[in-house]
N, C-alpha and C. Protein backbone atom coordinates (compact mmCIF):
# COMPACT_ATOMS: atom_id res chain seq x y z
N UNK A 1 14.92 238.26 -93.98
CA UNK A 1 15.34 237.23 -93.08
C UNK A 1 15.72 236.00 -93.87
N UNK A 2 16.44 235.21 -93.39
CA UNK A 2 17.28 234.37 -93.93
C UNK A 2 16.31 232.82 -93.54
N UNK A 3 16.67 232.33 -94.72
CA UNK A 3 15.89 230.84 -93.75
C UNK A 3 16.17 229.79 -92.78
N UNK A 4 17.72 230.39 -92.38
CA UNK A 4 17.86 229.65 -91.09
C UNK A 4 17.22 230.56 -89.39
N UNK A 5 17.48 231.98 -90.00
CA UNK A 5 16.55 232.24 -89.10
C UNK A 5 15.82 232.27 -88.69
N UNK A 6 14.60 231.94 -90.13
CA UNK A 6 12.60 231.39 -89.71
C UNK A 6 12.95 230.51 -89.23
N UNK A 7 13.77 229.87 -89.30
CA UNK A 7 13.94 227.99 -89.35
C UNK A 7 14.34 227.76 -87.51
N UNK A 8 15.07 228.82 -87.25
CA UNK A 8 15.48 229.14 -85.67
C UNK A 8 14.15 229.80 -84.81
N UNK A 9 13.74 230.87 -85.81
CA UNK A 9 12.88 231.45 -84.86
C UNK A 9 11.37 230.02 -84.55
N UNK A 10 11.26 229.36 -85.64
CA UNK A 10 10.24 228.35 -84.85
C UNK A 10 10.51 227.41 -84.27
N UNK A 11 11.96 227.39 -84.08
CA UNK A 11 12.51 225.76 -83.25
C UNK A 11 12.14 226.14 -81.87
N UNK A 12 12.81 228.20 -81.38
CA UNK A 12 12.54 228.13 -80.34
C UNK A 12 10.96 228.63 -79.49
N UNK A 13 9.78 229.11 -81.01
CA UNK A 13 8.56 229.29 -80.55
C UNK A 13 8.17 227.81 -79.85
N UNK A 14 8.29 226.59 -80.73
CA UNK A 14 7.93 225.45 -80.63
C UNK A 14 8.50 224.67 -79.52
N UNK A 15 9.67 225.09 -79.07
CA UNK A 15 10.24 224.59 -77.87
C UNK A 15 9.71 225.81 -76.67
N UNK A 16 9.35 226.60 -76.43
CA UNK A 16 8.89 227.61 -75.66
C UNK A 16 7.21 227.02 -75.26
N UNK A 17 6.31 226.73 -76.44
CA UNK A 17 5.44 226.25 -76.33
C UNK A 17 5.52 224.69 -75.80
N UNK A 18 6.30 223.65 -75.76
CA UNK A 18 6.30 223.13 -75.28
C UNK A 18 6.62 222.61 -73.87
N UNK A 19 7.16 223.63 -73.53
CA UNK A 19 7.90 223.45 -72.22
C UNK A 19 7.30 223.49 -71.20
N UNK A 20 5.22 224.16 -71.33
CA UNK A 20 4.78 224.44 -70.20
C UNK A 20 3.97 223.17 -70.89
N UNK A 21 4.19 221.61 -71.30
CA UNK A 21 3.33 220.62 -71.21
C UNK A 21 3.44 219.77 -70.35
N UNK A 22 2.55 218.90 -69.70
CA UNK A 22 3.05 217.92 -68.83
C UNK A 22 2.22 216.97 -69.38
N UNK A 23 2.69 215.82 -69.08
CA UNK A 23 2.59 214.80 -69.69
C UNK A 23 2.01 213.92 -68.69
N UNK A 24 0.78 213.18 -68.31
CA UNK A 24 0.57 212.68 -67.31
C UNK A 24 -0.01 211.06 -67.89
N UNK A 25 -0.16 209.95 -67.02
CA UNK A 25 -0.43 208.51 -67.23
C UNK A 25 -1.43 208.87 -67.37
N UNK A 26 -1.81 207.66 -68.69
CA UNK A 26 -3.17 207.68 -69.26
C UNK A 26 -4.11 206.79 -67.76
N UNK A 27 -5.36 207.86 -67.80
CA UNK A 27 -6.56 206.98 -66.59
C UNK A 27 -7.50 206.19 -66.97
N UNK A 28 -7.91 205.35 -66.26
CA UNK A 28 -9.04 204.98 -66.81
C UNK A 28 -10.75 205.69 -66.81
N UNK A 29 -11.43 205.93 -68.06
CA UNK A 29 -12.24 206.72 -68.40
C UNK A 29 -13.34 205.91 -67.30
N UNK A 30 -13.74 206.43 -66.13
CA UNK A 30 -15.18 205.65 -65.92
C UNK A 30 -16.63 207.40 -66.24
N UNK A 31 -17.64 206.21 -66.51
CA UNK A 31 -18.58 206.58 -66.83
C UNK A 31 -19.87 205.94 -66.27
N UNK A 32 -20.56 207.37 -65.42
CA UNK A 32 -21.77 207.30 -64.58
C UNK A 32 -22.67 206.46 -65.53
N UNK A 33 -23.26 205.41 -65.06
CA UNK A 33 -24.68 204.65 -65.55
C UNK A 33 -25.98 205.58 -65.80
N UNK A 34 -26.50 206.07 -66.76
CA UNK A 34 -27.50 206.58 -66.52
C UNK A 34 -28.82 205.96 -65.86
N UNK A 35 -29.42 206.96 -64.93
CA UNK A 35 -30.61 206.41 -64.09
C UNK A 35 -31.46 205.86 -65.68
N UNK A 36 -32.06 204.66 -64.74
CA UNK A 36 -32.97 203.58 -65.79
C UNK A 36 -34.31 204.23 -66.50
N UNK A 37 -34.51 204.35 -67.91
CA UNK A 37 -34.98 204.68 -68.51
C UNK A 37 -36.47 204.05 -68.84
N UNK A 38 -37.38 204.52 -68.07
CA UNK A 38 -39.07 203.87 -68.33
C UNK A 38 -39.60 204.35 -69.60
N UNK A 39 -39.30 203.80 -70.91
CA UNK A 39 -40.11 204.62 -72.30
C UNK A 39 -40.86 203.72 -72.27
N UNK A 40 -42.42 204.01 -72.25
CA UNK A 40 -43.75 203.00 -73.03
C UNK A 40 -43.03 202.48 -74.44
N UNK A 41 -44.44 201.62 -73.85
CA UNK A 41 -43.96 200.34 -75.08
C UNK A 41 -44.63 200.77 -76.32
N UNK A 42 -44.40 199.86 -77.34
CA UNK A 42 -45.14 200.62 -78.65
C UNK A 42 -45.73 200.64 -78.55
N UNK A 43 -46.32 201.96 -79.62
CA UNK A 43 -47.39 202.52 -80.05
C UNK A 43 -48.52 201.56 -79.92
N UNK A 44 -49.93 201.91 -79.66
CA UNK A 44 -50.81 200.95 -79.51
C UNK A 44 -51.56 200.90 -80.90
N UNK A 45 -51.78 200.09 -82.23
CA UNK A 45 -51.81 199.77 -83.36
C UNK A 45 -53.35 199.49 -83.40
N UNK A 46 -54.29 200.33 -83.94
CA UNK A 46 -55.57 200.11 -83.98
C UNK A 46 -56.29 198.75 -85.14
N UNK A 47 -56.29 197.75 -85.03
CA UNK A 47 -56.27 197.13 -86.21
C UNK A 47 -58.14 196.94 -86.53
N UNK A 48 -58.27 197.16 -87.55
CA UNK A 48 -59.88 197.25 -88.44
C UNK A 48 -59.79 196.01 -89.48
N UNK A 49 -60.13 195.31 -88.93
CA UNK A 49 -61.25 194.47 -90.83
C UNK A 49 -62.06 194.56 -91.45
N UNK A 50 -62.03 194.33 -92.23
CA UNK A 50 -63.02 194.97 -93.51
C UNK A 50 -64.16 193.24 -93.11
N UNK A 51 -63.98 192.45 -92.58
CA UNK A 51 -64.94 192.10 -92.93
C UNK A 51 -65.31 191.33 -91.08
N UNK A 52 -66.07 190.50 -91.30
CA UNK A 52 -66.86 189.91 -89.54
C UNK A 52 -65.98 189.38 -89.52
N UNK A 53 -65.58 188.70 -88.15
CA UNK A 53 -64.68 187.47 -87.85
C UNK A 53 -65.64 186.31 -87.94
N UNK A 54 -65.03 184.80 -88.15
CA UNK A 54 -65.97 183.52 -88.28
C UNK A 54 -66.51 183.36 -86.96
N UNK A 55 -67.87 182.46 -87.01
CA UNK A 55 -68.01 182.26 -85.94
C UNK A 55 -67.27 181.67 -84.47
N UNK A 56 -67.16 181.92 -83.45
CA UNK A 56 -66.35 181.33 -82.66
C UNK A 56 -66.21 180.29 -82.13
N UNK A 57 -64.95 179.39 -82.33
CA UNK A 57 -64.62 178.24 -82.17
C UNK A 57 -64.94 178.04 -80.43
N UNK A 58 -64.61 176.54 -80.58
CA UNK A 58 -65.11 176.40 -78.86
C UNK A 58 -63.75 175.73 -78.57
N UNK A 59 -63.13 175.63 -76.92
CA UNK A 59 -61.99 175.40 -76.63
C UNK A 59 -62.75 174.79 -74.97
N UNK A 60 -62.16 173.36 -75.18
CA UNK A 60 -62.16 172.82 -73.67
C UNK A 60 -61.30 172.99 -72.63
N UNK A 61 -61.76 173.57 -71.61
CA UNK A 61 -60.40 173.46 -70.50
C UNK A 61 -61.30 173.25 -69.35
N UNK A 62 -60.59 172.65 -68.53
CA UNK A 62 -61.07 172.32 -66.82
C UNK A 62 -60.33 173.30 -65.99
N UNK A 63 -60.97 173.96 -65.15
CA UNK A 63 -61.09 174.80 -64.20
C UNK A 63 -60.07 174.58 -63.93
N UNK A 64 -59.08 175.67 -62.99
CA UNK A 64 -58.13 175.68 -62.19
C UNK A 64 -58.04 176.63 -61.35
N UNK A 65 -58.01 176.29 -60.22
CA UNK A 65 -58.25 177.59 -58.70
C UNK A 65 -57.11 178.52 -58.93
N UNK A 66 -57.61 179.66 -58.71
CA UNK A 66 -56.68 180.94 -58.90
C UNK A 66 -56.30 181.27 -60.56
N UNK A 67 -57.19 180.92 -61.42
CA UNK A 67 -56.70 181.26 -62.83
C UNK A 67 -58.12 181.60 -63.46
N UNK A 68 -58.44 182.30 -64.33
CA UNK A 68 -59.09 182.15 -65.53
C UNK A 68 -58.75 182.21 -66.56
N UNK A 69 -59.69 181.27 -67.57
CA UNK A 69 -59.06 181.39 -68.87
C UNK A 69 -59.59 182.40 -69.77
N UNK A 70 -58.74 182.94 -70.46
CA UNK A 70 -58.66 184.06 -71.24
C UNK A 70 -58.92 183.41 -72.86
N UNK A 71 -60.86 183.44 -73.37
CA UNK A 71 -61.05 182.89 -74.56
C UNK A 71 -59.86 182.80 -75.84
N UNK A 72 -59.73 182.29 -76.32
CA UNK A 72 -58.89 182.20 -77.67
C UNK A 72 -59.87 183.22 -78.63
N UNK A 73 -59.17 183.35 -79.73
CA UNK A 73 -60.13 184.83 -80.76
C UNK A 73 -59.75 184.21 -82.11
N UNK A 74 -59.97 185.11 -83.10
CA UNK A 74 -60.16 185.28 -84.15
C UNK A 74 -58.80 186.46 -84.31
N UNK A 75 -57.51 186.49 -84.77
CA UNK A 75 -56.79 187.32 -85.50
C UNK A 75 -56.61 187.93 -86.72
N UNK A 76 -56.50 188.94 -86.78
CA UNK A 76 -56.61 189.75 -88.14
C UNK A 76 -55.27 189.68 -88.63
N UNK A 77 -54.72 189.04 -89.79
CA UNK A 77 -53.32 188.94 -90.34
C UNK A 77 -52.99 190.31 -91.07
N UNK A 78 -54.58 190.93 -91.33
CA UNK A 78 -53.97 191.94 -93.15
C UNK A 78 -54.81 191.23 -94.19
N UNK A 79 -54.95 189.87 -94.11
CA UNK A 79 -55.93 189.40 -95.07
C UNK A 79 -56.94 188.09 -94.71
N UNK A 80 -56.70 187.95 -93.59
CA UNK A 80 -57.27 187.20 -92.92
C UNK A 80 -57.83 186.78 -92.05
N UNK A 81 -58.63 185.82 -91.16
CA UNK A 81 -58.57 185.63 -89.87
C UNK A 81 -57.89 184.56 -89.60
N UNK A 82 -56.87 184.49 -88.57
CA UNK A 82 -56.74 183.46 -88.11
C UNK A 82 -56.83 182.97 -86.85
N UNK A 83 -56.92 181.77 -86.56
CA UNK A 83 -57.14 181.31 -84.63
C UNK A 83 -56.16 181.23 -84.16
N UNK A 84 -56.45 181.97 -82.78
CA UNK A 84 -55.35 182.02 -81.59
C UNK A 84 -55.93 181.18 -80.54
N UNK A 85 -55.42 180.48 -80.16
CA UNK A 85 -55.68 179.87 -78.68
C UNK A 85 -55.46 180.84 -77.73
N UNK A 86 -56.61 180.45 -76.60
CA UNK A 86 -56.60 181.04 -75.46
C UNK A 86 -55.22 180.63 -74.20
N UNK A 87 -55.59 181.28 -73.29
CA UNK A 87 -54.62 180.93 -72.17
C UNK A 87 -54.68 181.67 -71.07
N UNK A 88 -54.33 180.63 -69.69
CA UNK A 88 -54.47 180.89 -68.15
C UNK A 88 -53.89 182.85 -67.79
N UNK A 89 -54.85 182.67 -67.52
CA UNK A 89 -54.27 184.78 -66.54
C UNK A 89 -54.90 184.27 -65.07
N UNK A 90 -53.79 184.65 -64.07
CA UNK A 90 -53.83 184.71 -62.85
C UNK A 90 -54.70 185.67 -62.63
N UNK A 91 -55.65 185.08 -61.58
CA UNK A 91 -57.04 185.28 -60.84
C UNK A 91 -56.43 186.86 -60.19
N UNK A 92 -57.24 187.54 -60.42
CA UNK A 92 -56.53 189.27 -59.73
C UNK A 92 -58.09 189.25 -58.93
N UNK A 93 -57.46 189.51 -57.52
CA UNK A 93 -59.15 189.96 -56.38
C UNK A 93 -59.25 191.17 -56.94
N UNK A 94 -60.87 191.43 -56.79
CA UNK A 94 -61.18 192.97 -57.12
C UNK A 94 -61.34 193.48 -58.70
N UNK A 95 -61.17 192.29 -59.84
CA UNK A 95 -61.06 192.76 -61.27
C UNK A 95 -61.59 191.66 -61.80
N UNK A 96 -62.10 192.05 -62.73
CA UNK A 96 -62.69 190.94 -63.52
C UNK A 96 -62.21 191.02 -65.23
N UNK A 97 -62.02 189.92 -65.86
CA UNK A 97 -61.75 189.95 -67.01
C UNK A 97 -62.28 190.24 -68.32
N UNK A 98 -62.20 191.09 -68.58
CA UNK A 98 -62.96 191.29 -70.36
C UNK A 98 -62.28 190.43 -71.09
N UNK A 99 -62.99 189.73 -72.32
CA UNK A 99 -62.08 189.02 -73.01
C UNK A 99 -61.72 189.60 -74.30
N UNK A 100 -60.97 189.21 -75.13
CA UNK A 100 -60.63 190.06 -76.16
C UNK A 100 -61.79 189.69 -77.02
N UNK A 101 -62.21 190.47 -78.16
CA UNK A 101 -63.18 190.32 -79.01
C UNK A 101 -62.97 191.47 -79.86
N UNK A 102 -64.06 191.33 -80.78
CA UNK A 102 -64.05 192.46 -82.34
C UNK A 102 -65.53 193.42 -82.04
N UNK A 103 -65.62 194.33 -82.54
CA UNK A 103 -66.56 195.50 -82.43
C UNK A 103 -66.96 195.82 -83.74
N UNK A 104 -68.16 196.14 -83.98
CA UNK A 104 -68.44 196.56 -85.95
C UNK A 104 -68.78 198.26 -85.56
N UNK A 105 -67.86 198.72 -86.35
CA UNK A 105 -68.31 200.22 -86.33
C UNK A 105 -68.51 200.39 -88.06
N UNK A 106 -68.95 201.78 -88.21
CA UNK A 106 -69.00 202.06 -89.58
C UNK A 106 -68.15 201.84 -90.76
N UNK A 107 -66.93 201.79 -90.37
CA UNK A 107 -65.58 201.55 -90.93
C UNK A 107 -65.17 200.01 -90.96
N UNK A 108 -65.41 199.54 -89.99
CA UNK A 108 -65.29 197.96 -90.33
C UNK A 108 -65.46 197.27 -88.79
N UNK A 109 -64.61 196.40 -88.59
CA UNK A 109 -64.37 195.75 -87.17
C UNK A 109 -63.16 195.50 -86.81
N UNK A 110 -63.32 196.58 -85.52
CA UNK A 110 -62.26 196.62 -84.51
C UNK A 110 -61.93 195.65 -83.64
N UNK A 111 -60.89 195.65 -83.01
CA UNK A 111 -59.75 194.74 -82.30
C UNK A 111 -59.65 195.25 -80.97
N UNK A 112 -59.98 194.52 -80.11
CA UNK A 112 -60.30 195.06 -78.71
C UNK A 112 -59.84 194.11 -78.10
N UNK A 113 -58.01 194.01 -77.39
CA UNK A 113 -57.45 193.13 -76.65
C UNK A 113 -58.21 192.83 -75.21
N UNK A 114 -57.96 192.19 -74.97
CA UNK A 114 -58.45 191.33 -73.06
C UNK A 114 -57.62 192.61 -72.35
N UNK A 115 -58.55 192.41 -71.29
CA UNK A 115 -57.70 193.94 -70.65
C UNK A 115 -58.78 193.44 -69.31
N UNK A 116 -58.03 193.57 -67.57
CA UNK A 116 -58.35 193.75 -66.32
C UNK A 116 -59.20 194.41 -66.29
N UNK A 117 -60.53 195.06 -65.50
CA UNK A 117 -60.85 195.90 -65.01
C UNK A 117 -61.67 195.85 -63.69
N UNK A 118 -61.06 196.91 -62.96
CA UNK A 118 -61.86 196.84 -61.22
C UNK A 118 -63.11 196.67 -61.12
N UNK A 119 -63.36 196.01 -60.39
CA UNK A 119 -64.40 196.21 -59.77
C UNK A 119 -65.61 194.59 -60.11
């Protein structure tokens, strides 16, 4: 075969193949929202010190109806302690407040955030 004939035979494969294309206006792409995604929050981070926290500071506040105050603590940096001030948590009927504080186990002393509980 000659090379005007390859040269013919793919003008008219390529025009044969094209002939069943249609060509239509570009649309606009929409895209469903996915339903809202509830993932927990991070990981809950057990933190231990190797050594006691200082004794605990004292913090003045005057009462306020419908609030208690939530003690200020002692924070563990990694090498340190440092003070956090406390602050107002809305009065919940039916629960009472633990406050945050440290625990001595065999391993050292644990970190035990303020947390609600019934009853």
């Amino acid at each position: 075969m000659s090379i005007r004939l390859v040269a013919l035979a793919s003008l008219v494969a390529v025009t044969a193949l094209a002939a069943g294309c249609v060509v239509e206006p570009a649309r606009p792409v929409v895209y469903a929202r996915p339903a809202p995604v509830y993932a927990p929050g991070p990981a809950y981070v057990e933190v231990v010190a190797p050594q006691p926290p200082p004794p605990m500071f004292e913090e003045n506040v005057v009462a306020r109806p419908g609030f208690i105050w939530a003690r200020g603590y002692w924070r563990w940096d990694g090498h340190r302690y440092v003070a956090e001030r406390g602050h107002w948590e809305h009065a919940r009927p039916g629960y009472h407040y633990v406050h945050p504080h440290w625990e001595q186990r065999r391993d050292g002393w644990h970190w035990r955030v303020g947390v609600w509980v019934a009853g």
